[in-house]
C-alpha atoms as a PDB file:
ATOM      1  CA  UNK A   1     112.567  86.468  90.759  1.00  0.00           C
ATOM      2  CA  UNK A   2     110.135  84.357  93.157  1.00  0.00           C
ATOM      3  CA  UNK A   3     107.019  85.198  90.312  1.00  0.00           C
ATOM      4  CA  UNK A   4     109.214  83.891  87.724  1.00  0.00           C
ATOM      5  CA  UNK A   5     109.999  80.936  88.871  1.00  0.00           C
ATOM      6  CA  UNK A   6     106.899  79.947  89.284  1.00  0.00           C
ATOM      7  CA  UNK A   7     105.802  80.696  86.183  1.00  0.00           C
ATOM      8  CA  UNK A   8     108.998  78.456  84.553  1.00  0.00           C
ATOM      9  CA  UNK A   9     107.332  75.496  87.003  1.00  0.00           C
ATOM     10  CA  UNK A  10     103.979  76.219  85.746  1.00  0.00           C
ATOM     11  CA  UNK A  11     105.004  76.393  82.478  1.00  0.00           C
ATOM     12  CA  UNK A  12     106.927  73.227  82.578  1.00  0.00           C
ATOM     13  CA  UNK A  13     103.724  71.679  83.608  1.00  0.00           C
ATOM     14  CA  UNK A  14     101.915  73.089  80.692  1.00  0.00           C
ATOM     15  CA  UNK A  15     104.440  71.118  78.523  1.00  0.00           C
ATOM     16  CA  UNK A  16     104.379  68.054  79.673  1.00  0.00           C
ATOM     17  CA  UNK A  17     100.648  67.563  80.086  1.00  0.00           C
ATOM     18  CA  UNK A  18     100.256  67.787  83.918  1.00  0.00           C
ATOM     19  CA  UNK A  19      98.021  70.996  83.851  1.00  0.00           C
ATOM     20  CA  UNK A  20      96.522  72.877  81.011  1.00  0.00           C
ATOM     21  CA  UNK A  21      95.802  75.644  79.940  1.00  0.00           C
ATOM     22  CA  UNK A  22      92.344  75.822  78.726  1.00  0.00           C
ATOM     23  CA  UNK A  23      89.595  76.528  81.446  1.00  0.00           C
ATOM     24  CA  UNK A  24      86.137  76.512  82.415  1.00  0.00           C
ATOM     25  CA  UNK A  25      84.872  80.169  83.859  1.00  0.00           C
ATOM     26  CA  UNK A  26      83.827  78.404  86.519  1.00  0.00           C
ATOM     27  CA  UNK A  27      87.255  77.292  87.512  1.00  0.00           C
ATOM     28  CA  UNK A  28      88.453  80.526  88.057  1.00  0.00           C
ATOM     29  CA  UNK A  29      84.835  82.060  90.166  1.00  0.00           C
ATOM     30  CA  UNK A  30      84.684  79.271  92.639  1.00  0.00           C
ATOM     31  CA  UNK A  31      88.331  78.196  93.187  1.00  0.00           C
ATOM     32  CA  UNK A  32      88.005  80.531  96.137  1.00  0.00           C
ATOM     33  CA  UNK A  33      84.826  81.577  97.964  1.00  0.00           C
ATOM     34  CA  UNK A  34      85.750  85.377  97.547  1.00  0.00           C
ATOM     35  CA  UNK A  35      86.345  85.373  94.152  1.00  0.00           C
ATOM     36  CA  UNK A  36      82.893  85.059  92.237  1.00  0.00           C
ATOM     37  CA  UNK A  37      81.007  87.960  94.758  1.00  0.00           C
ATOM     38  CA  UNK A  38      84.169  90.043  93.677  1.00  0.00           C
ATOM     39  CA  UNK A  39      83.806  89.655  90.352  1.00  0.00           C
ATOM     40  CA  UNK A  40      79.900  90.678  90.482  1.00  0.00           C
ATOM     41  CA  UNK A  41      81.527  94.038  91.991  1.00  0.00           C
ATOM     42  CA  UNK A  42      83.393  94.867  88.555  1.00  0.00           C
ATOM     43  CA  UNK A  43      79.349  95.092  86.868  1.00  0.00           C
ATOM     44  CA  UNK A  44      78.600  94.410  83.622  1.00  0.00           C
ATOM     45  CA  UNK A  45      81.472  94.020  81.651  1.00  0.00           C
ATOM     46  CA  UNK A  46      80.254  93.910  78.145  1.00  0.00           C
ATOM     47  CA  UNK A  47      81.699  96.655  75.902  1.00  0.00           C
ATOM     48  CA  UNK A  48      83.573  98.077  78.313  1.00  0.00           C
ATOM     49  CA  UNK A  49      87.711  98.736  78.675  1.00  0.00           C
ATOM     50  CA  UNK A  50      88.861  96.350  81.945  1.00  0.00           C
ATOM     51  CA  UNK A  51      92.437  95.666  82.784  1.00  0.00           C
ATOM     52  CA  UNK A  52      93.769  92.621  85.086  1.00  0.00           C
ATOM     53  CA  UNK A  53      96.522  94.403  87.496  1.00  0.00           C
ATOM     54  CA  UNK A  54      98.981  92.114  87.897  1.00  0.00           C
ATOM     55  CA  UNK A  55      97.975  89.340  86.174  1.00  0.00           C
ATOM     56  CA  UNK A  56      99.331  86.543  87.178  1.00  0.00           C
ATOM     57  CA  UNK A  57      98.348  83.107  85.166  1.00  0.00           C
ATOM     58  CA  UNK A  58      95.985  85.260  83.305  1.00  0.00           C
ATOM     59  CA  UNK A  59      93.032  83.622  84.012  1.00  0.00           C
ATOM     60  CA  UNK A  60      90.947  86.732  85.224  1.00  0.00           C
ATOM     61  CA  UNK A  61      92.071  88.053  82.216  1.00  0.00           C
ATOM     62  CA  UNK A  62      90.165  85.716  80.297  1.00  0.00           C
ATOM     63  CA  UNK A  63      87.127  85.735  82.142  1.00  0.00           C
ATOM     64  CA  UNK A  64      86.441  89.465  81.257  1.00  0.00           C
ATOM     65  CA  UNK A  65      87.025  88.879  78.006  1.00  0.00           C
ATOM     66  CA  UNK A  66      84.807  86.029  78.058  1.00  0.00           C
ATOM     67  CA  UNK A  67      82.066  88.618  79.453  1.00  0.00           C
ATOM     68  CA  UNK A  68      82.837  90.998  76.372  1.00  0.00           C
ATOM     69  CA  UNK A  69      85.142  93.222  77.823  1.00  0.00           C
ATOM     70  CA  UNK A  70      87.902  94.549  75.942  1.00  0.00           C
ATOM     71  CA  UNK A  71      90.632  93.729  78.438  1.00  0.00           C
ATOM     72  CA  UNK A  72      94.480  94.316  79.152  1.00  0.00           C
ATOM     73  CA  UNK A  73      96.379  92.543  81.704  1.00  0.00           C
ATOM     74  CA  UNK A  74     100.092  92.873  83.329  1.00  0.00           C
ATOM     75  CA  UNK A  75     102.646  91.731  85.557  1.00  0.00           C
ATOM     76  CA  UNK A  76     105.564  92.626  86.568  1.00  0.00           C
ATOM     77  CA  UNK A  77     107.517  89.431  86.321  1.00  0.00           C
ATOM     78  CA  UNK A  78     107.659  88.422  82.377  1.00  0.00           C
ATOM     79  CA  UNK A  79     107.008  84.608  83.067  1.00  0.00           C
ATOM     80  CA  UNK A  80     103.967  85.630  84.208  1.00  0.00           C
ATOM     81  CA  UNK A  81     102.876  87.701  81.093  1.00  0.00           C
ATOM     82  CA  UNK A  82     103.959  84.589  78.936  1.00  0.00           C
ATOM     83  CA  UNK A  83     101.899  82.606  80.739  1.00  0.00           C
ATOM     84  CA  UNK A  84      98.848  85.085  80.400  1.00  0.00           C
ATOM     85  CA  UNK A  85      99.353  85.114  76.393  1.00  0.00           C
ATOM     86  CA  UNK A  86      99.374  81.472  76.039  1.00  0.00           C
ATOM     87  CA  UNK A  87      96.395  81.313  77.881  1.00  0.00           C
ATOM     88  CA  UNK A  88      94.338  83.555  76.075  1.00  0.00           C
ATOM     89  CA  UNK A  89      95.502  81.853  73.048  1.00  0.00           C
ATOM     90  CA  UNK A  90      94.420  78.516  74.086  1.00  0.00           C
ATOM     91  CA  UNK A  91      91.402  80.037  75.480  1.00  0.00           C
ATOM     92  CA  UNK A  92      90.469  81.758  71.974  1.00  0.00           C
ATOM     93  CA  UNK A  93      90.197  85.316  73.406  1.00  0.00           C
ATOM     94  CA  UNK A  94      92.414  87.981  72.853  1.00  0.00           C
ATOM     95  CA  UNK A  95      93.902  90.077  75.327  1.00  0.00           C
ATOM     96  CA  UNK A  96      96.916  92.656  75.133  1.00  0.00           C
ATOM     97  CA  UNK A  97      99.599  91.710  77.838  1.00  0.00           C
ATOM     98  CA  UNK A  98     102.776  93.514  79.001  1.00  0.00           C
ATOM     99  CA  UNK A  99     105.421  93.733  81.507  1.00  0.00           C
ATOM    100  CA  UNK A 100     104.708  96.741  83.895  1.00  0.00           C
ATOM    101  CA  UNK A 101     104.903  97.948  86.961  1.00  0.00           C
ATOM    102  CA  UNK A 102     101.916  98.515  89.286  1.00  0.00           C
ATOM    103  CA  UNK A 103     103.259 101.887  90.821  1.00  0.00           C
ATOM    104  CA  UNK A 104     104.181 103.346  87.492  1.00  0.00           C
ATOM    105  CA  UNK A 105     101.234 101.936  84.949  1.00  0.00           C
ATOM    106  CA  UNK A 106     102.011 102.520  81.277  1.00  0.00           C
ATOM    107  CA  UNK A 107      98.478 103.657  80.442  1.00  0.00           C
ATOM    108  CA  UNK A 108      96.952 106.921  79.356  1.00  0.00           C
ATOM    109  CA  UNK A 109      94.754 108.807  81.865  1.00  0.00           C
ATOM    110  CA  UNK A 110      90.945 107.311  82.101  1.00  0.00           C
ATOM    111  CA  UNK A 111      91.437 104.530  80.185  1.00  0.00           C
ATOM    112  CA  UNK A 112      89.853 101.201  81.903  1.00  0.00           C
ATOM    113  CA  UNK A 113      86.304 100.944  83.149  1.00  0.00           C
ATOM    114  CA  UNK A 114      87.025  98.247  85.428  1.00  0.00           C
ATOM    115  CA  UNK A 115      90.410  96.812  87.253  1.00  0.00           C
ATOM    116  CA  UNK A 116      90.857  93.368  88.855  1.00  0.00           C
ATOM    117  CA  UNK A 117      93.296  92.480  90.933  1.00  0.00           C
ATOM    118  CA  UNK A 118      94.495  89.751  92.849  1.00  0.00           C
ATOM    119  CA  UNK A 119      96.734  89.626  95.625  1.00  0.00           C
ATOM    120  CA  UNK A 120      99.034  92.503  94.618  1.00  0.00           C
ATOM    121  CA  UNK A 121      98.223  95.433  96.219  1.00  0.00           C
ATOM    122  CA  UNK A 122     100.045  93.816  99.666  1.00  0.00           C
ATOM    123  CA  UNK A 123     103.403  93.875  97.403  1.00  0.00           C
ATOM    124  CA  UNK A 124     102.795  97.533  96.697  1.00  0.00           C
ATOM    125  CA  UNK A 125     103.481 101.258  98.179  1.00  0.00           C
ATOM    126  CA  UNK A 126      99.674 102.330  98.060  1.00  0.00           C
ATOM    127  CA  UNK A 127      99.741 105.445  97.825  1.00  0.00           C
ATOM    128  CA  UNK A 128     101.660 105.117  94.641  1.00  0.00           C
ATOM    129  CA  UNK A 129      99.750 102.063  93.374  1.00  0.00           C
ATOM    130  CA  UNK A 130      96.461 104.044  94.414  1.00  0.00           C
ATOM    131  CA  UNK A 131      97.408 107.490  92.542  1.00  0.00           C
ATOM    132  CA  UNK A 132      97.764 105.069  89.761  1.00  0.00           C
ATOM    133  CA  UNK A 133      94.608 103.598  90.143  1.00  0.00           C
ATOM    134  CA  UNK A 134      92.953 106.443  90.100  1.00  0.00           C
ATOM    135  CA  UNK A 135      94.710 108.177  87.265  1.00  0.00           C
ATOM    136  CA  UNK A 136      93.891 105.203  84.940  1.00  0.00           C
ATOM    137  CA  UNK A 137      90.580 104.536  85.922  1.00  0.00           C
ATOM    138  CA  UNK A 138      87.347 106.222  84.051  1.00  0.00           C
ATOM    139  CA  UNK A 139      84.918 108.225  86.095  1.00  0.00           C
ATOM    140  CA  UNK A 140      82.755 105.961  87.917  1.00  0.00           C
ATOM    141  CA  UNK A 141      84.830 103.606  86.844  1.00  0.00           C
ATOM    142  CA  UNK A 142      85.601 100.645  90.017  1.00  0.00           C
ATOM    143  CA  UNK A 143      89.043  98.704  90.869  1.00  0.00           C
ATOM    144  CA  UNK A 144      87.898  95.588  93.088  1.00  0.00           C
ATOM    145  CA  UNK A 145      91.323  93.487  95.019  1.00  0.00           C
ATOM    146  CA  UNK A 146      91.081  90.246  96.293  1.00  0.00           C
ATOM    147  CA  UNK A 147      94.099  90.751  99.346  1.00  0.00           C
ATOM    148  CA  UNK A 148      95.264  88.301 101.920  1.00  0.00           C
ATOM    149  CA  UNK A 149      93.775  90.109 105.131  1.00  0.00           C
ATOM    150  CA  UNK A 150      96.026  90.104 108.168  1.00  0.00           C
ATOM    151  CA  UNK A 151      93.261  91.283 111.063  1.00  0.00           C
ATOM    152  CA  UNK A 152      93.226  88.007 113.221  1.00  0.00           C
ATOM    153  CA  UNK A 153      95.977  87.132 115.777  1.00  0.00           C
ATOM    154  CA  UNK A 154      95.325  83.508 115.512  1.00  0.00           C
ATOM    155  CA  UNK A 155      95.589  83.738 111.422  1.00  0.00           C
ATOM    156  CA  UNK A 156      98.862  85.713 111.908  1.00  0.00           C
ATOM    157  CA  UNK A 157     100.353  83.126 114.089  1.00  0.00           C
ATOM    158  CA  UNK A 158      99.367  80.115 111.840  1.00  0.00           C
ATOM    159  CA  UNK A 159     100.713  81.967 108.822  1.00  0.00           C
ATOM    160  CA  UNK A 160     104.064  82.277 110.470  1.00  0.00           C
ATOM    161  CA  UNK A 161     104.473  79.355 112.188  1.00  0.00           C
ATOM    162  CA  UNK A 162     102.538  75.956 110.606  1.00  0.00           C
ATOM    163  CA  UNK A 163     102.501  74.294 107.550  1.00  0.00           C
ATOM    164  CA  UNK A 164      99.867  74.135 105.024  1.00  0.00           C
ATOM    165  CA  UNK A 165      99.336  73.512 101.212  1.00  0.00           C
ATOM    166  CA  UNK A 166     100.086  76.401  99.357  1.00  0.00           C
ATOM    167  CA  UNK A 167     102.592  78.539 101.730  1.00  0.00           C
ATOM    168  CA  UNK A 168     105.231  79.885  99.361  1.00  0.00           C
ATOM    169  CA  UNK A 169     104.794  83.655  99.483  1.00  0.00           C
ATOM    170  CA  UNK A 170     108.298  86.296  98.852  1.00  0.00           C
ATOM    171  CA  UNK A 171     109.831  86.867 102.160  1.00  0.00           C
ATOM    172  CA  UNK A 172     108.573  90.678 102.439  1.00  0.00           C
ATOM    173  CA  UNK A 173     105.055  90.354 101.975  1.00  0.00           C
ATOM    174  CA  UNK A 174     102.119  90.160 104.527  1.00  0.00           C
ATOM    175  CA  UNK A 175      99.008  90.428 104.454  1.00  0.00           C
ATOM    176  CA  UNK A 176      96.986  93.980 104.526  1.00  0.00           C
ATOM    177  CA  UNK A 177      95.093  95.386 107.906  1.00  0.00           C
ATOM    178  CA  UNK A 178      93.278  98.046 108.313  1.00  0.00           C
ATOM    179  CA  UNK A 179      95.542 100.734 109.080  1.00  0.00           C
ATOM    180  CA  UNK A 180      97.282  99.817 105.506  1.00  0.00           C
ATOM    181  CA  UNK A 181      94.261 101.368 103.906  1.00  0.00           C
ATOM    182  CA  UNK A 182      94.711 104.505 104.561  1.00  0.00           C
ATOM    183  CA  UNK A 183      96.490 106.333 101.613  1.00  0.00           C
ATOM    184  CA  UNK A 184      93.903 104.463  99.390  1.00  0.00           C
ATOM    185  CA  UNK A 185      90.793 106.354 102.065  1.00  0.00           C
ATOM    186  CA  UNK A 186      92.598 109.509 101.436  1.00  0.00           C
ATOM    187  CA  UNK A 187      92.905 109.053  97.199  1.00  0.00           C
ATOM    188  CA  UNK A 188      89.324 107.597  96.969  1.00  0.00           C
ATOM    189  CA  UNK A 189      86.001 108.748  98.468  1.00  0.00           C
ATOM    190  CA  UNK A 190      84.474 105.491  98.340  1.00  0.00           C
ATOM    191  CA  UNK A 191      86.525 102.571  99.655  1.00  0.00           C
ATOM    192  CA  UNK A 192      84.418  98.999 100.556  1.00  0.00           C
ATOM    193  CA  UNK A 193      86.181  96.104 102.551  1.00  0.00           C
ATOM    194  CA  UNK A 194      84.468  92.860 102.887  1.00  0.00           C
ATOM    195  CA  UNK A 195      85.838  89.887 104.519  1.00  0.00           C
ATOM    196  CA  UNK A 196      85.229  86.402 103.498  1.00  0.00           C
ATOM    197  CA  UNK A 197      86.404  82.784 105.052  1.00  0.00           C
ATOM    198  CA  UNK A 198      86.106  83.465 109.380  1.00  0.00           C
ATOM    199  CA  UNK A 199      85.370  79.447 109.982  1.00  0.00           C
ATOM    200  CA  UNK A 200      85.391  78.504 106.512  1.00  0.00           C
ATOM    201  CA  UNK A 201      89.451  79.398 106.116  1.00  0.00           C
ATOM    202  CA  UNK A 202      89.534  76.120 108.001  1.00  0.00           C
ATOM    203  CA  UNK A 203      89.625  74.777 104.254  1.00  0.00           C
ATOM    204  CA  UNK A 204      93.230  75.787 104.059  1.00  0.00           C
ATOM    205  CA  UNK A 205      93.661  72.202 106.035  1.00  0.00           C
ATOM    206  CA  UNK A 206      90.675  70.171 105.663  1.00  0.00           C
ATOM    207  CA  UNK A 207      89.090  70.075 102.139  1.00  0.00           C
ATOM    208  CA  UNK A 208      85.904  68.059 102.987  1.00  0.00           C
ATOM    209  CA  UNK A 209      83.211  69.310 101.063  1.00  0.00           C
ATOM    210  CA  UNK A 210      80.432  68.813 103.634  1.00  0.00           C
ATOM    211  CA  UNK A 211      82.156  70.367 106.428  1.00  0.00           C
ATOM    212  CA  UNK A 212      83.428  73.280 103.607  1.00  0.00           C
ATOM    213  CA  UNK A 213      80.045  74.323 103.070  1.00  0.00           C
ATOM    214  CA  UNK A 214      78.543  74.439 106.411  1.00  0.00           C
ATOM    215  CA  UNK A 215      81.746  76.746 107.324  1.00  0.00           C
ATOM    216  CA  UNK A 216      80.363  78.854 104.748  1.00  0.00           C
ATOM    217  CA  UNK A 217      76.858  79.046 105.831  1.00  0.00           C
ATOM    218  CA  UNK A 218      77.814  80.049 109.063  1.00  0.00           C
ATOM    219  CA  UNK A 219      80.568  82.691 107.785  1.00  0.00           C
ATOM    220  CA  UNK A 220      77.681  84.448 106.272  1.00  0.00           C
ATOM    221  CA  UNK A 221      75.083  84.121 108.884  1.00  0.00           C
ATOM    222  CA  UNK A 222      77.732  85.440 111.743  1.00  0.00           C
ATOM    223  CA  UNK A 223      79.121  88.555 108.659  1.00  0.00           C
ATOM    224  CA  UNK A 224      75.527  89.471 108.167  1.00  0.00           C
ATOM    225  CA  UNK A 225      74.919  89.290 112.194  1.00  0.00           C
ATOM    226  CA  UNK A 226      78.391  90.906 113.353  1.00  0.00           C
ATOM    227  CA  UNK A 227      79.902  93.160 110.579  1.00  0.00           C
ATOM    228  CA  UNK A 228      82.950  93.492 112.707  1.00  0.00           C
ATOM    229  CA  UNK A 229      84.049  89.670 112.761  1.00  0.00           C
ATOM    230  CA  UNK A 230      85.029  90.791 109.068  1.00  0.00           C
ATOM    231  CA  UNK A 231      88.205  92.140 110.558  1.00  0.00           C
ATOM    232  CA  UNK A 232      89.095  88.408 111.365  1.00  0.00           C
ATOM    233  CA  UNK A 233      88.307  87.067 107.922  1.00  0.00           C
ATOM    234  CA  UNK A 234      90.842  85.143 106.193  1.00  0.00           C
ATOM    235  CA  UNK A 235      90.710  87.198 102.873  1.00  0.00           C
ATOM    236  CA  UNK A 236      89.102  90.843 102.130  1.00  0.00           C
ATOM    237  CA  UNK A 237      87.746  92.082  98.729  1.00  0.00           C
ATOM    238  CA  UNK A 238      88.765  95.988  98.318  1.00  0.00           C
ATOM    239  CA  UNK A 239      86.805  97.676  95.605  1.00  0.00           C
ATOM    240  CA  UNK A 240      87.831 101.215  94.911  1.00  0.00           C
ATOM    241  CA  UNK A 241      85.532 103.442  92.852  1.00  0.00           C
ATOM    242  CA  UNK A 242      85.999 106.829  91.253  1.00  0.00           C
ATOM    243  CA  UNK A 243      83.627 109.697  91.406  1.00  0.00           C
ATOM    244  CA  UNK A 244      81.335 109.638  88.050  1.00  0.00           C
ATOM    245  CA  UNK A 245      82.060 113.425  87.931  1.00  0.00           C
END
């Protein structure tokens, strides 16, 4: 499996010293420019039952239980959920990790205040994964998805056609539009898309910091100014939230 053998290269990493596996929080919020205003989305998560939806390297994991959450995380490839119990250990939190799958969750009904996910619902049928969702979740409980957004012609060619750090992705995967969305409009009533990185995916290529940040500026200037230009965004954050009642 593609998931697993990254996780065996990650892991091999881990052994001999190259990467480890303790973190700052920071690390995590601001390794992307999405990631930190998503995570404000999940509220307060102090006392409350969150779960990381295909988890990954676990560090989201660890974050919310950093922030007092009581917090479960899975994947569907096992390397992955090794991965996310070694880093909790070394992180001194503990979290309870398992192989699942995300269209057929092994949880009771209305059991997680909060879900985080990253880059997984463009893997999934969403109507099943969004039942799911919604099954699991507690009233007025929220899921929030950080999702590779496919709205931009230009994006789609340079996906498909150049190279740039970071590429590997599983050969049937591509990134959500708006169409895509539908079967999770027609499970939940409430259903926010915001788009993040117009000029500043230019980062993908060119990492100076200077340049970086006045790519950001603008991106929010021109989101705030023209909602629409969010359709051309690099990345969209999905949050998902269940009636209270």
């Amino acid at each position: 499996m593609f998931h697993d053998q990254q996780a065996a290269e990650r892991a091999e990493s881990f052994r001999t010293g190259r990467a480890d596996l303790a973190f700052a929080d920071d690390a995590f919020l601001d390794h992307e420019t999405w990631v930190r205003p998503a995570f404000t989305m999940l509220g307060n998560l102090r006392g409350k039952h969150a779960l990381d939806y295909g988890c990954g390297h676990g560090m989201a994991a660890v974050v919310m239980a950093r922030a007092g959450a009581t917090v479960t995380a899975f994947d569907l490839s096992p390397g992955y959920v090794a991965e996310a119990q070694e880093r909790a250990r070394a992180n001194g939190v503990r979290i309870e990790c398992t192989a699942a799958d995300g269209e057929k969750l092994p949880f009771a009904d209305a059991s997680f205040d909060a879900v985080w996910g990253n880059a997984i619902l463009h893997h999934l049928d969403l109507t099943r994964a969004g039942r799911e969702l919604l099954r699991v979740l507690k009233p007025g409980g929220v899921a929030v998805f950080c999702e590779p957004w496919g709205g931009n012609p230009l994006l789609a060619f340079a996906r498909r056609r150049l190279p740039y750090p970071g590429k590997d992705r599983t050969p049937d995967e591509k990134p959500l539009i708006r169409r895509d969305l539908a079967p999770l409009r027609a499970i939940f009533p409430e259903v926010e898309v915001r788009g993040f990185q117009l000029i500043g995916m230019i980062r993908r290529v060119w990492r100076n910091r200077l340049a970086c940040s006045v790519c950001d500026w603008l991106d929010t200037a021109l989101l705030r100014i023209v909602p629409g230009l969010q359709n051309w965004c690099r990345y969209a954050v999905i949050a998902l939230r269940k009636p209270a009642t």
